[in-house]
PDB file of N, CA and C in Angstrom:
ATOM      1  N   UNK A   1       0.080  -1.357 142.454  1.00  0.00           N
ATOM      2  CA  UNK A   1      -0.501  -1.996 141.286  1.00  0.00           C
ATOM      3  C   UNK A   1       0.344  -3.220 140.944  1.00  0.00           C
ATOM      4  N   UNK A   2      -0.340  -4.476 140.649  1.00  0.00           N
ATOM      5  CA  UNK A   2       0.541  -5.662 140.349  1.00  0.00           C
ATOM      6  C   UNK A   2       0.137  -5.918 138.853  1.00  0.00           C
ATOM      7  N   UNK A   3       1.173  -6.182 138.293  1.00  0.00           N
ATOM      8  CA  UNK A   3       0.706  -6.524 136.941  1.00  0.00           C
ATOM      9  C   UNK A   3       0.902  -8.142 136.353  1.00  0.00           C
ATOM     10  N   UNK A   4       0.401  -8.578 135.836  1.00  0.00           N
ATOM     11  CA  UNK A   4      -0.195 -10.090 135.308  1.00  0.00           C
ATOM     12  C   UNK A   4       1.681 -10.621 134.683  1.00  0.00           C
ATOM     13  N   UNK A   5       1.607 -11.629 134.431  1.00  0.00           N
ATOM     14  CA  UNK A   5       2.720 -11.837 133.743  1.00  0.00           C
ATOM     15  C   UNK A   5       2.739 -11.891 132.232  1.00  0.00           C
ATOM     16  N   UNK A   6       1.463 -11.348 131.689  1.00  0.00           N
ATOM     17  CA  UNK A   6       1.563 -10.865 130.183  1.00  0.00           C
ATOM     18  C   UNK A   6       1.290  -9.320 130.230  1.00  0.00           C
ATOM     19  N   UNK A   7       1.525  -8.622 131.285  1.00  0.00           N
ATOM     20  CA  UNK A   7       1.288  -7.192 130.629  1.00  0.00           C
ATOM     21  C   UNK A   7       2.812  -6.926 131.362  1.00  0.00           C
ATOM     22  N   UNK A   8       3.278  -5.930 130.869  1.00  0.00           N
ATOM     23  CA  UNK A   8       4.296  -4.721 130.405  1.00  0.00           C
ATOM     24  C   UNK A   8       4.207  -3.550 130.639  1.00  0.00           C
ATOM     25  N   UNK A   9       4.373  -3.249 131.146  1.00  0.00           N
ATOM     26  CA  UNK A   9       4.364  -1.622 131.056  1.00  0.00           C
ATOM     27  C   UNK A   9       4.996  -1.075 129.563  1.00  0.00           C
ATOM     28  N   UNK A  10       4.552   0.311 128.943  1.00  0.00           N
ATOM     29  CA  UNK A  10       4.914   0.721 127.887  1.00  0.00           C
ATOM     30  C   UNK A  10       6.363   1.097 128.138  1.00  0.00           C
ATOM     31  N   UNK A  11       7.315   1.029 127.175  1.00  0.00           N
ATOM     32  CA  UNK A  11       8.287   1.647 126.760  1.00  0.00           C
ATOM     33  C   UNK A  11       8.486   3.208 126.913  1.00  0.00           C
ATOM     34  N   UNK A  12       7.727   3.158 125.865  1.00  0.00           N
ATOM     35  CA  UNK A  12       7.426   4.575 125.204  1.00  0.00           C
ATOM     36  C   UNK A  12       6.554   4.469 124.732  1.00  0.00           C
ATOM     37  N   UNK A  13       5.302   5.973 124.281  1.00  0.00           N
ATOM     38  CA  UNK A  13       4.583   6.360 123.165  1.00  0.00           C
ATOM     39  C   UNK A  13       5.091   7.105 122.078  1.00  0.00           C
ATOM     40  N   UNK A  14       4.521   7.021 121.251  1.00  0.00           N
ATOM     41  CA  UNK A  14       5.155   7.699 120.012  1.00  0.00           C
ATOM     42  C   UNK A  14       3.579   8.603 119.731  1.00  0.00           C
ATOM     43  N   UNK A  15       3.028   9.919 119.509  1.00  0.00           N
ATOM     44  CA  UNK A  15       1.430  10.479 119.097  1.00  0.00           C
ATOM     45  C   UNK A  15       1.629  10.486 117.759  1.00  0.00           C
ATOM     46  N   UNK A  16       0.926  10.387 117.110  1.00  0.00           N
ATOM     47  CA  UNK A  16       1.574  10.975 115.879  1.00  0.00           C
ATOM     48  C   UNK A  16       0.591  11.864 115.169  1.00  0.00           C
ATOM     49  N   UNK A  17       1.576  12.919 114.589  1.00  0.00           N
ATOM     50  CA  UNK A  17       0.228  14.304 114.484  1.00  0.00           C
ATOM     51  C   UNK A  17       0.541  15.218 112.687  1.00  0.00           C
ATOM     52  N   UNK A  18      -0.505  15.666 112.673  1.00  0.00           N
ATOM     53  CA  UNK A  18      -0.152  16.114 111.208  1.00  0.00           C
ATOM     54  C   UNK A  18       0.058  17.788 111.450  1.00  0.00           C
ATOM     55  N   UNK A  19       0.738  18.475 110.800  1.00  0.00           N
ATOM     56  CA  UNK A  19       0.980  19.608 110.850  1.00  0.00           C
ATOM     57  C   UNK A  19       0.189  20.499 109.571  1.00  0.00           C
ATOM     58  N   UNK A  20      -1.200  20.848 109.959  1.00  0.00           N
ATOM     59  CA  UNK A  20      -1.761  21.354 108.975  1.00  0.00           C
ATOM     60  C   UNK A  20      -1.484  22.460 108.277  1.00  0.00           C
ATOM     61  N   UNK A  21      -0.290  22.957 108.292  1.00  0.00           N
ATOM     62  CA  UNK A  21       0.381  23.973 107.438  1.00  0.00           C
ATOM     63  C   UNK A  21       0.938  23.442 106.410  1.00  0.00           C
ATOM     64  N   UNK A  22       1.840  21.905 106.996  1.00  0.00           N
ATOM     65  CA  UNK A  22       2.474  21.547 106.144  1.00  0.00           C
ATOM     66  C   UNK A  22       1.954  20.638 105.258  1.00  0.00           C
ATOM     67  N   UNK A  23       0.263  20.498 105.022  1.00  0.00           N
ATOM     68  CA  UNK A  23      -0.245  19.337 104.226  1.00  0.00           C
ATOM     69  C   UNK A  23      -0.597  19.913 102.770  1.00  0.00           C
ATOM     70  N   UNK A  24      -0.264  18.647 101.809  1.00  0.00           N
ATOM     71  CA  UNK A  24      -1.108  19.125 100.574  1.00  0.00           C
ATOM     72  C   UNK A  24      -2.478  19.521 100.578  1.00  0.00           C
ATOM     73  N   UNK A  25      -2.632  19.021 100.985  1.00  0.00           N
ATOM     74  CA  UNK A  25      -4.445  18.032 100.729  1.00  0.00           C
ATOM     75  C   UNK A  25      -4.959  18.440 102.143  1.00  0.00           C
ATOM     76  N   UNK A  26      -5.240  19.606 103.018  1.00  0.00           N
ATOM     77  CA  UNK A  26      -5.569  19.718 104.154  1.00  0.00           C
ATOM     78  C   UNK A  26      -7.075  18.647 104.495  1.00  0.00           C
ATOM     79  N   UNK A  27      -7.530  18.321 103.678  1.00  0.00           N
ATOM     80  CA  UNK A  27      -9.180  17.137 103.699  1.00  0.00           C
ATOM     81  C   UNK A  27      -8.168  15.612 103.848  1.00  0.00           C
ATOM     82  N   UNK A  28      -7.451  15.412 104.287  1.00  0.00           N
ATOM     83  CA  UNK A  28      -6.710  14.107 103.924  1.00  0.00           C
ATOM     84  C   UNK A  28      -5.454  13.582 104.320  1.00  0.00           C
ATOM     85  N   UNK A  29      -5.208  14.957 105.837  1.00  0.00           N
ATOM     86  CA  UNK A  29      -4.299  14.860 106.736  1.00  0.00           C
ATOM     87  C   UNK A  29      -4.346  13.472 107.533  1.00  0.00           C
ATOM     88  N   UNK A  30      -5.607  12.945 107.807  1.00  0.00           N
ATOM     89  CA  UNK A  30      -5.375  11.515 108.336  1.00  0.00           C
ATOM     90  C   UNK A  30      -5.359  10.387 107.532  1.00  0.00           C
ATOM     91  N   UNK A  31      -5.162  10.246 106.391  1.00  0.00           N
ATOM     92  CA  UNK A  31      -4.619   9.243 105.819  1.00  0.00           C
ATOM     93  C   UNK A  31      -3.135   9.279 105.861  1.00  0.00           C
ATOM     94  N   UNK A  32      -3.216  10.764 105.595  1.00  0.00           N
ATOM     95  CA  UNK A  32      -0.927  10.367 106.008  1.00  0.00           C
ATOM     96  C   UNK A  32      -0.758   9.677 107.244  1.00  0.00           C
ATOM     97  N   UNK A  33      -1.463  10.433 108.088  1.00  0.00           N
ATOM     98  CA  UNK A  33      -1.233   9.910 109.584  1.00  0.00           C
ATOM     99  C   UNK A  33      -1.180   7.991 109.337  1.00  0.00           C
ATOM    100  N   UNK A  34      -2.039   8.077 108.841  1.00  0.00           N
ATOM    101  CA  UNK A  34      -2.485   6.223 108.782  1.00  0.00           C
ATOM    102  C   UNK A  34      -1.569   5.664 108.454  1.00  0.00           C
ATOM    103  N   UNK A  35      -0.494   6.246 107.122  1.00  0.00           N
ATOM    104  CA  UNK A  35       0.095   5.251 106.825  1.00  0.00           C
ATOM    105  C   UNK A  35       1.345   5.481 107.326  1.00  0.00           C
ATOM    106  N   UNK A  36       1.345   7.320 107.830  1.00  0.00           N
ATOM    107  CA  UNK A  36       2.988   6.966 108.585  1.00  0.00           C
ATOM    108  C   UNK A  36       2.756   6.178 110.240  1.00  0.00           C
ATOM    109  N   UNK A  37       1.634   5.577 110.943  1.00  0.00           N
ATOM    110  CA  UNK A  37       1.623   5.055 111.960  1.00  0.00           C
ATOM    111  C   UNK A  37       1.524   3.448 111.569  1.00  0.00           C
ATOM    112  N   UNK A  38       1.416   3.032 111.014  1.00  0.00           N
ATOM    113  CA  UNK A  38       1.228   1.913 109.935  1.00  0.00           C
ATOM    114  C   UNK A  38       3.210   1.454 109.555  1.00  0.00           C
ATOM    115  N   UNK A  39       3.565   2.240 108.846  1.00  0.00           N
ATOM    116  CA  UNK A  39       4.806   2.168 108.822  1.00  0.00           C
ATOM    117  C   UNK A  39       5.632   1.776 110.348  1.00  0.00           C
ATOM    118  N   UNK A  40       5.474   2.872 111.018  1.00  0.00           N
ATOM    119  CA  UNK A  40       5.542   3.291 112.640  1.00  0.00           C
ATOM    120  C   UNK A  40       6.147   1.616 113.214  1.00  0.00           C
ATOM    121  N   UNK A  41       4.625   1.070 112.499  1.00  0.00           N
ATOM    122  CA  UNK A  41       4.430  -0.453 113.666  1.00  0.00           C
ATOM    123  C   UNK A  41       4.934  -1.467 112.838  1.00  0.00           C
ATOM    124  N   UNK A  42       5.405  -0.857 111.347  1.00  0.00           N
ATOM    125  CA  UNK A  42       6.208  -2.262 111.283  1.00  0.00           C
ATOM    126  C   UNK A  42       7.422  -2.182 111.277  1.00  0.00           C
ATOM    127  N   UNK A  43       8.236  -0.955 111.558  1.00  0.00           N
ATOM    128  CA  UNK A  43       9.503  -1.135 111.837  1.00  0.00           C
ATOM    129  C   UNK A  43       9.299  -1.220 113.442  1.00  0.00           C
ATOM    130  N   UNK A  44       9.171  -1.292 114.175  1.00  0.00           N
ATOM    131  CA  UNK A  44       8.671  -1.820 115.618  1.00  0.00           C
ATOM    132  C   UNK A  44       8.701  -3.066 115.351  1.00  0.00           C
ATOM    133  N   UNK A  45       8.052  -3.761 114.981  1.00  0.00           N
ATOM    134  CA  UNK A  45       7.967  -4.866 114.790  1.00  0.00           C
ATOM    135  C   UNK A  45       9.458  -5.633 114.084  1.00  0.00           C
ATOM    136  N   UNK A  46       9.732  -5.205 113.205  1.00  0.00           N
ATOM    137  CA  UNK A  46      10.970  -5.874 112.421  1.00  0.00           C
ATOM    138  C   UNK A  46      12.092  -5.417 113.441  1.00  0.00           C
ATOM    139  N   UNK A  47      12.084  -4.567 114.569  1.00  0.00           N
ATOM    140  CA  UNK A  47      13.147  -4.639 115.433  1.00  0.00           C
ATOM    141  C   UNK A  47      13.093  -5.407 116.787  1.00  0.00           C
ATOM    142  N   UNK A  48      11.906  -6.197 116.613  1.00  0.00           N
ATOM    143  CA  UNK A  48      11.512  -6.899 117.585  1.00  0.00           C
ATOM    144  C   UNK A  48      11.199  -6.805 118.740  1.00  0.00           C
ATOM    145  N   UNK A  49      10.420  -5.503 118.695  1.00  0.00           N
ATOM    146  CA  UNK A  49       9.613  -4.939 119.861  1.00  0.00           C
ATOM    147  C   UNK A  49       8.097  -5.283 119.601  1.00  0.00           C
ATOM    148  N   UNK A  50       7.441  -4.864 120.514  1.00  0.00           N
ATOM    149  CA  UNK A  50       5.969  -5.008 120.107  1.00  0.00           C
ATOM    150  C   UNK A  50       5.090  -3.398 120.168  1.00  0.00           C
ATOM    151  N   UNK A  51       3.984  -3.881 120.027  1.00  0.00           N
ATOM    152  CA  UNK A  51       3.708  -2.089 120.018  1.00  0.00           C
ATOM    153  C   UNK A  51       2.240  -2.404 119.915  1.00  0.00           C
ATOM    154  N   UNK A  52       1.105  -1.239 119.829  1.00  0.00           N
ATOM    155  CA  UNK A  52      -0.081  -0.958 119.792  1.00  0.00           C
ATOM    156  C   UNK A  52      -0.785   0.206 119.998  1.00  0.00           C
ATOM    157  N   UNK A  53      -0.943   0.121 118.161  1.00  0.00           N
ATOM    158  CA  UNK A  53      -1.593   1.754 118.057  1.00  0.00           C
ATOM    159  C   UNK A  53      -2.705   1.858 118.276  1.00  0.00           C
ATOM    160  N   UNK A  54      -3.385   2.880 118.544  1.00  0.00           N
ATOM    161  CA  UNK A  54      -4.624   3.642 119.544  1.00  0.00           C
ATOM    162  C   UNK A  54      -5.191   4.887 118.759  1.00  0.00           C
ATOM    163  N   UNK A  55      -6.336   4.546 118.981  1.00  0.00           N
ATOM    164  CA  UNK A  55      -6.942   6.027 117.719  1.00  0.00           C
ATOM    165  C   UNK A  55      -7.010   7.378 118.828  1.00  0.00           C
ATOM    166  N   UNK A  56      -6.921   8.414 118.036  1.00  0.00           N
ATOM    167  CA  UNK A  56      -7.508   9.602 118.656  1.00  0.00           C
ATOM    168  C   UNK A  56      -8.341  10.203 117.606  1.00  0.00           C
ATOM    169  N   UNK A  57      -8.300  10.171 116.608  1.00  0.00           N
ATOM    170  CA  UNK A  57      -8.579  10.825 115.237  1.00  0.00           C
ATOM    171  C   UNK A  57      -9.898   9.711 115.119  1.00  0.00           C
ATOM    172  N   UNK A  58     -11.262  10.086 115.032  1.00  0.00           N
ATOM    173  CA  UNK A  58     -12.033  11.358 114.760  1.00  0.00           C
ATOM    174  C   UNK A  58     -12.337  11.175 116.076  1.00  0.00           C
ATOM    175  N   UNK A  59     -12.048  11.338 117.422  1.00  0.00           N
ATOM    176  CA  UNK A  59     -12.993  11.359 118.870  1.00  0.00           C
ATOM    177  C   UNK A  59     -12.356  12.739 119.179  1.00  0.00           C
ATOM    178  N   UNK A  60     -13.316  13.445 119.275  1.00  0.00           N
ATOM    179  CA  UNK A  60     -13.417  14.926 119.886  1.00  0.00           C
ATOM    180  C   UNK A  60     -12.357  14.911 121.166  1.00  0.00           C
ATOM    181  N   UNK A  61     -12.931  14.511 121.787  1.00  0.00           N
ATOM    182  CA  UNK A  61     -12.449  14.444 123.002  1.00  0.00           C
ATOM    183  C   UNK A  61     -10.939  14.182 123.422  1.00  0.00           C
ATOM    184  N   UNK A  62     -11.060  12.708 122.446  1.00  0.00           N
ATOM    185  CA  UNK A  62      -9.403  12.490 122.443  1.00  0.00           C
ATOM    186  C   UNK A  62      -8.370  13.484 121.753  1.00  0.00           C
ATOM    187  N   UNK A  63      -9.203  14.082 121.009  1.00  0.00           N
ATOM    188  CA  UNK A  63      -8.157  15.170 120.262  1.00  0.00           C
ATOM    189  C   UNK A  63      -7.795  16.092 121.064  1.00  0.00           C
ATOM    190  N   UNK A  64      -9.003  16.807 121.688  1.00  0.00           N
ATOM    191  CA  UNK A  64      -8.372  17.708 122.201  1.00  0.00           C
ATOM    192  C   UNK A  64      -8.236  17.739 123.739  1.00  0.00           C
ATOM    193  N   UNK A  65      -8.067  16.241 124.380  1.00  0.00           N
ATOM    194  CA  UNK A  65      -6.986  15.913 125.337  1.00  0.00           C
ATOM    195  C   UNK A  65      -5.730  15.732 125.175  1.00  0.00           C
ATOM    196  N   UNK A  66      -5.378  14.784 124.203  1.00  0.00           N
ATOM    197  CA  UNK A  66      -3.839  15.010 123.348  1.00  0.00           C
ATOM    198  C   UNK A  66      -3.726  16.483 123.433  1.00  0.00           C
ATOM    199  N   UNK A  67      -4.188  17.032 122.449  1.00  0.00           N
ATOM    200  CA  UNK A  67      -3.818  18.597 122.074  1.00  0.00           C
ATOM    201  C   UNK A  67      -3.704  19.586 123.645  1.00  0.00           C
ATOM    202  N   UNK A  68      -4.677  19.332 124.469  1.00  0.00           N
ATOM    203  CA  UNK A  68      -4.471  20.144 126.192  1.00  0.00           C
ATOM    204  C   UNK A  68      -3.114  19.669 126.549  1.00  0.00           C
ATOM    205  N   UNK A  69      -3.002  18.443 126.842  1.00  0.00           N
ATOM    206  CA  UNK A  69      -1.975  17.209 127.635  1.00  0.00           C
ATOM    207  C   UNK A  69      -0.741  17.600 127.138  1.00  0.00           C
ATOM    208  N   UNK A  70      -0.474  17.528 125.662  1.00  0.00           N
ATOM    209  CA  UNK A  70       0.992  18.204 124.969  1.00  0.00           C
ATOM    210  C   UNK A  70       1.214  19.317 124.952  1.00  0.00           C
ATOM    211  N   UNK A  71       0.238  20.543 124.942  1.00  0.00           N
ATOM    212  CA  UNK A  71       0.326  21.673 123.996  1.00  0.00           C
ATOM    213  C   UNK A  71       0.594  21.930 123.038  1.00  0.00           C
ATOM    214  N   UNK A  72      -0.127  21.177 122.246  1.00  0.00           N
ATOM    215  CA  UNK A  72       0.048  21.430 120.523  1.00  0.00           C
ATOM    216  C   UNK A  72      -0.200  22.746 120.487  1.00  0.00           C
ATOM    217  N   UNK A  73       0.148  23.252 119.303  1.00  0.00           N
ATOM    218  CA  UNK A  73      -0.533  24.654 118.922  1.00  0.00           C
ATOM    219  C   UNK A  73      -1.668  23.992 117.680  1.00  0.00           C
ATOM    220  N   UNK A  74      -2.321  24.821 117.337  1.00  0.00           N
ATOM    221  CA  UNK A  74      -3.998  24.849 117.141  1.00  0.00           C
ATOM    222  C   UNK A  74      -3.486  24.158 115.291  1.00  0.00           C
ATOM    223  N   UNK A  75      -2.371  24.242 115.012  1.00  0.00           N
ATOM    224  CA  UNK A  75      -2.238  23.370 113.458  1.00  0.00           C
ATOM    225  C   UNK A  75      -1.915  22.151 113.633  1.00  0.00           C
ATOM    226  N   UNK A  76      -1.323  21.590 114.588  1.00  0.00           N
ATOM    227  CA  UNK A  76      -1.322  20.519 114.927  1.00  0.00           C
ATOM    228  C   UNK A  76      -1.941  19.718 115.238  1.00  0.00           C
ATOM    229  N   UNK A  77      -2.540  18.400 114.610  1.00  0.00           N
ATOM    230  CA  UNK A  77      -3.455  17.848 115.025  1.00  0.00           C
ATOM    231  C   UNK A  77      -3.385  16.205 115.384  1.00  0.00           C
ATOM    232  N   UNK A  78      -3.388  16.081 116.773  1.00  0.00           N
ATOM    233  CA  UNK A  78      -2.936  14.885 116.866  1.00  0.00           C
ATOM    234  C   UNK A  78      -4.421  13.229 116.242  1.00  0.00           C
ATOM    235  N   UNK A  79      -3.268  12.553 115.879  1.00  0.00           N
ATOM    236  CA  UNK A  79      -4.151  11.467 115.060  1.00  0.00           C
ATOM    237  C   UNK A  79      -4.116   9.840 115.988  1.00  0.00           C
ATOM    238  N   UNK A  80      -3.331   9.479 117.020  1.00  0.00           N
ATOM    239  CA  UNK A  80      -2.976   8.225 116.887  1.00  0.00           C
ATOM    240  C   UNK A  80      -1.586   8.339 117.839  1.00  0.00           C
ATOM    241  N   UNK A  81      -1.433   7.195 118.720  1.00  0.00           N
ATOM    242  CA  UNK A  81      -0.694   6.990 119.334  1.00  0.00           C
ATOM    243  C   UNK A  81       0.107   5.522 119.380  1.00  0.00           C
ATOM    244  N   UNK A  82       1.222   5.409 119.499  1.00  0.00           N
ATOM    245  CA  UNK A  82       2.060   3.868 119.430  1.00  0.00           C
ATOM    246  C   UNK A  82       2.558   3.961 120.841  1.00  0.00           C
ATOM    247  N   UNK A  83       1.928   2.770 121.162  1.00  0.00           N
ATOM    248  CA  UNK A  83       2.986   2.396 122.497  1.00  0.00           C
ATOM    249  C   UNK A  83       3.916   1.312 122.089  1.00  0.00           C
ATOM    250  N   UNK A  84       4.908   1.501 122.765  1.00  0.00           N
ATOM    251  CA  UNK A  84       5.850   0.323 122.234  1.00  0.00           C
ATOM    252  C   UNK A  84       6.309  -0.404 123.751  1.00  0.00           C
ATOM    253  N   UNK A  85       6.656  -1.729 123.467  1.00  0.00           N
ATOM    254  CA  UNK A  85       6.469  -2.778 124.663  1.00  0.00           C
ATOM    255  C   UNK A  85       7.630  -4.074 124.149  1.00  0.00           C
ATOM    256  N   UNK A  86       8.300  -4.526 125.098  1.00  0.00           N
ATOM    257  CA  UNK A  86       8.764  -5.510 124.602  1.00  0.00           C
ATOM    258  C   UNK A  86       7.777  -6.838 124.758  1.00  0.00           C
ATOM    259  N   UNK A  87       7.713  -7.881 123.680  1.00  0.00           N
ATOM    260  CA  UNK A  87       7.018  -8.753 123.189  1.00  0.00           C
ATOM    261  C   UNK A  87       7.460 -10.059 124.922  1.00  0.00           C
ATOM    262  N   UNK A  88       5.989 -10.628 124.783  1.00  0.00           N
ATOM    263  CA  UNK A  88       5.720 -11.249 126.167  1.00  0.00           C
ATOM    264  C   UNK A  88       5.733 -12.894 125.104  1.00  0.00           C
ATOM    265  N   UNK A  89       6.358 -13.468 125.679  1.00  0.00           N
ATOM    266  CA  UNK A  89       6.600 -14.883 124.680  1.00  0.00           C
ATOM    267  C   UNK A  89       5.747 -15.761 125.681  1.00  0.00           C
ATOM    268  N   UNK A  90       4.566 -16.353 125.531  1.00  0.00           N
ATOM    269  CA  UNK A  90       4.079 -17.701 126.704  1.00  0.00           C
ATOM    270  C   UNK A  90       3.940 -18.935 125.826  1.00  0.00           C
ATOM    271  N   UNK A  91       4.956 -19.414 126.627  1.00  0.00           N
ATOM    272  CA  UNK A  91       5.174 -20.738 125.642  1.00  0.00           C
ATOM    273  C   UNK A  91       4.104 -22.176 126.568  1.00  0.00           C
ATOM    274  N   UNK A  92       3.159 -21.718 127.223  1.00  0.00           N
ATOM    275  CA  UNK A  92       1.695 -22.451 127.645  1.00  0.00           C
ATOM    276  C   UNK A  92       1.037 -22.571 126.702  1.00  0.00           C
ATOM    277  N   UNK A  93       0.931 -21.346 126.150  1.00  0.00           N
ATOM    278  CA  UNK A  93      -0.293 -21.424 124.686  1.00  0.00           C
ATOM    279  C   UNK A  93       0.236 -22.005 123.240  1.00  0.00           C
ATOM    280  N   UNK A  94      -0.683 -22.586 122.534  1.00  0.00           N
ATOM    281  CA  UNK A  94      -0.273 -23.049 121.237  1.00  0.00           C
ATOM    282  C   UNK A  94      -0.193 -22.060 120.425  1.00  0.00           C
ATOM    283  N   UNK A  95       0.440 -21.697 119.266  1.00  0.00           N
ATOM    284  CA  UNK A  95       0.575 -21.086 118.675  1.00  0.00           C
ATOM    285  C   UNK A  95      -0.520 -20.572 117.937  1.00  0.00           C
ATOM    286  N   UNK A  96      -0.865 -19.622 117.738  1.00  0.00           N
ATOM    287  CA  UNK A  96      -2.385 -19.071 117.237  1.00  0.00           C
ATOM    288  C   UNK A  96      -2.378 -19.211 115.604  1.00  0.00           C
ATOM    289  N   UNK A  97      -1.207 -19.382 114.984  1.00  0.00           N
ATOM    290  CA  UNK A  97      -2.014 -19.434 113.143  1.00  0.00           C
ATOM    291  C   UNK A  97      -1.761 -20.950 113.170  1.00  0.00           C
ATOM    292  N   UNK A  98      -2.787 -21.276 112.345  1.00  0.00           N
ATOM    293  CA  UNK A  98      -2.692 -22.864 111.968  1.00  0.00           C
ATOM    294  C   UNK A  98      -2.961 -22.349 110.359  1.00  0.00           C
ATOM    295  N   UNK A  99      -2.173 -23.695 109.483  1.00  0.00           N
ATOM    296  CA  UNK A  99      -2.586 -23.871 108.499  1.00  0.00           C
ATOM    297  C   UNK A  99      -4.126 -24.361 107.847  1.00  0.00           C
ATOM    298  N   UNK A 100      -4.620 -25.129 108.822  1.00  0.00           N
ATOM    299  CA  UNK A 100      -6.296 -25.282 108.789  1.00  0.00           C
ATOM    300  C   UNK A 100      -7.011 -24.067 108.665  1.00  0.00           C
ATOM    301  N   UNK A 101      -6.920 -23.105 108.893  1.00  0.00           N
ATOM    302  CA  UNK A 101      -7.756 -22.296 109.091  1.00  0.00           C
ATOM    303  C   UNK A 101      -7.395 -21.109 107.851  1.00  0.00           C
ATOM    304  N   UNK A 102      -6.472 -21.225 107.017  1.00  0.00           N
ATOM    305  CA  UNK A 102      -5.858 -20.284 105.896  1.00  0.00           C
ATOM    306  C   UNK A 102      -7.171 -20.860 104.484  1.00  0.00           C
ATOM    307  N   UNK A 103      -7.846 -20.491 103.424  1.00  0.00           N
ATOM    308  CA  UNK A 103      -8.364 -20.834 102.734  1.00  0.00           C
ATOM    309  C   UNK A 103      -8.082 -20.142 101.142  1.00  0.00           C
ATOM    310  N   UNK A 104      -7.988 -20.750  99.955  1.00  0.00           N
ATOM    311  CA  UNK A 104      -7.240 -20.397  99.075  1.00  0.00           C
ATOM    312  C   UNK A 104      -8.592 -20.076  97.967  1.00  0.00           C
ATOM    313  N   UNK A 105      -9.149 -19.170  97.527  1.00  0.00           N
ATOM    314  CA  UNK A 105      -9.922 -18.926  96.277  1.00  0.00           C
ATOM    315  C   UNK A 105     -10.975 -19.183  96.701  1.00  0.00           C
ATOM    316  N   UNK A 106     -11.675 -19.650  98.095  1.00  0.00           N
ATOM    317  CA  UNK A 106     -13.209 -20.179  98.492  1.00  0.00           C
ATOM    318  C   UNK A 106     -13.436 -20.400  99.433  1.00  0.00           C
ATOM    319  N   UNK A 107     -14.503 -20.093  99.697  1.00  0.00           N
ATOM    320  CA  UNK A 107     -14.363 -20.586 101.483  1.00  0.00           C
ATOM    321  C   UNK A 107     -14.729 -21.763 101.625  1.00  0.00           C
ATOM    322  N   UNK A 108     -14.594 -22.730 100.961  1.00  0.00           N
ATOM    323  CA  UNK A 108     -15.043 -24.354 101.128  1.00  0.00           C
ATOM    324  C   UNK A 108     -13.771 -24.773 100.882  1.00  0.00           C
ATOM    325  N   UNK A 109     -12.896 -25.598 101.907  1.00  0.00           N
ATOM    326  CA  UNK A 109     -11.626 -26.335 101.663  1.00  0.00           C
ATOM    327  C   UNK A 109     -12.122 -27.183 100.478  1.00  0.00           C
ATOM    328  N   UNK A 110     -10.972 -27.645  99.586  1.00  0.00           N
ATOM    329  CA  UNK A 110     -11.218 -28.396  98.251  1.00  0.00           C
ATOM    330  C   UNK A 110     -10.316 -29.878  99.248  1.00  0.00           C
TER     331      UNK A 110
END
């Protein structure tokens, strides 16, 4: 397999899973998930890696391939996965945010 000079192979994954014993709110286990994978990617980020999270949560399938693939036990429920990658710099391309394109109170530049 040859890979491009912008892809990477992953680092690592990180799954990240809720432990339905240990939830308040068992209806609302994937919002924790959300925001502790959310968190996840911005300290990834502020250490200057790159990363990209991946749903499993609500696809049947993906759940309970995670759940076969690891061996979760049956309270565990996996939500979401982080791969982490070090950041590919191509200094060919222009930089993608422009100030033109930011708009303040309207969508009609004043």
């Amino acid at each position: 397999m040859t890979l491009s000079p912008h892809t990477i192979p992953a680092l690592a994954a990180i799954v990240v899973c809720s432990d339905l014993n240990m939830a308040e709110d068992k209806d609302k286990w994937m919002l924790d998930c959300e925001a502790a994978s959310q968190q996840l990617l911005q300290a990834v980020y502020s250490n200057g890696l790159g990363a990209h999270k991946s749903p499993i949560y609500p696809d049947r399938d993906r759940i309970y391939g995670m759940t076969d693939m690891l061996g979760l036990p049956d309270h565990i429920k996996a939500h979401s996965y982080v791969s982490l990658v070090y950041p590919v710099k191509d200094t060919d391309k222009d930089e993608p945010f422009s100030n033109e394109r930011v708009l303040c109170n309207s969508w009609v530049r004043k």
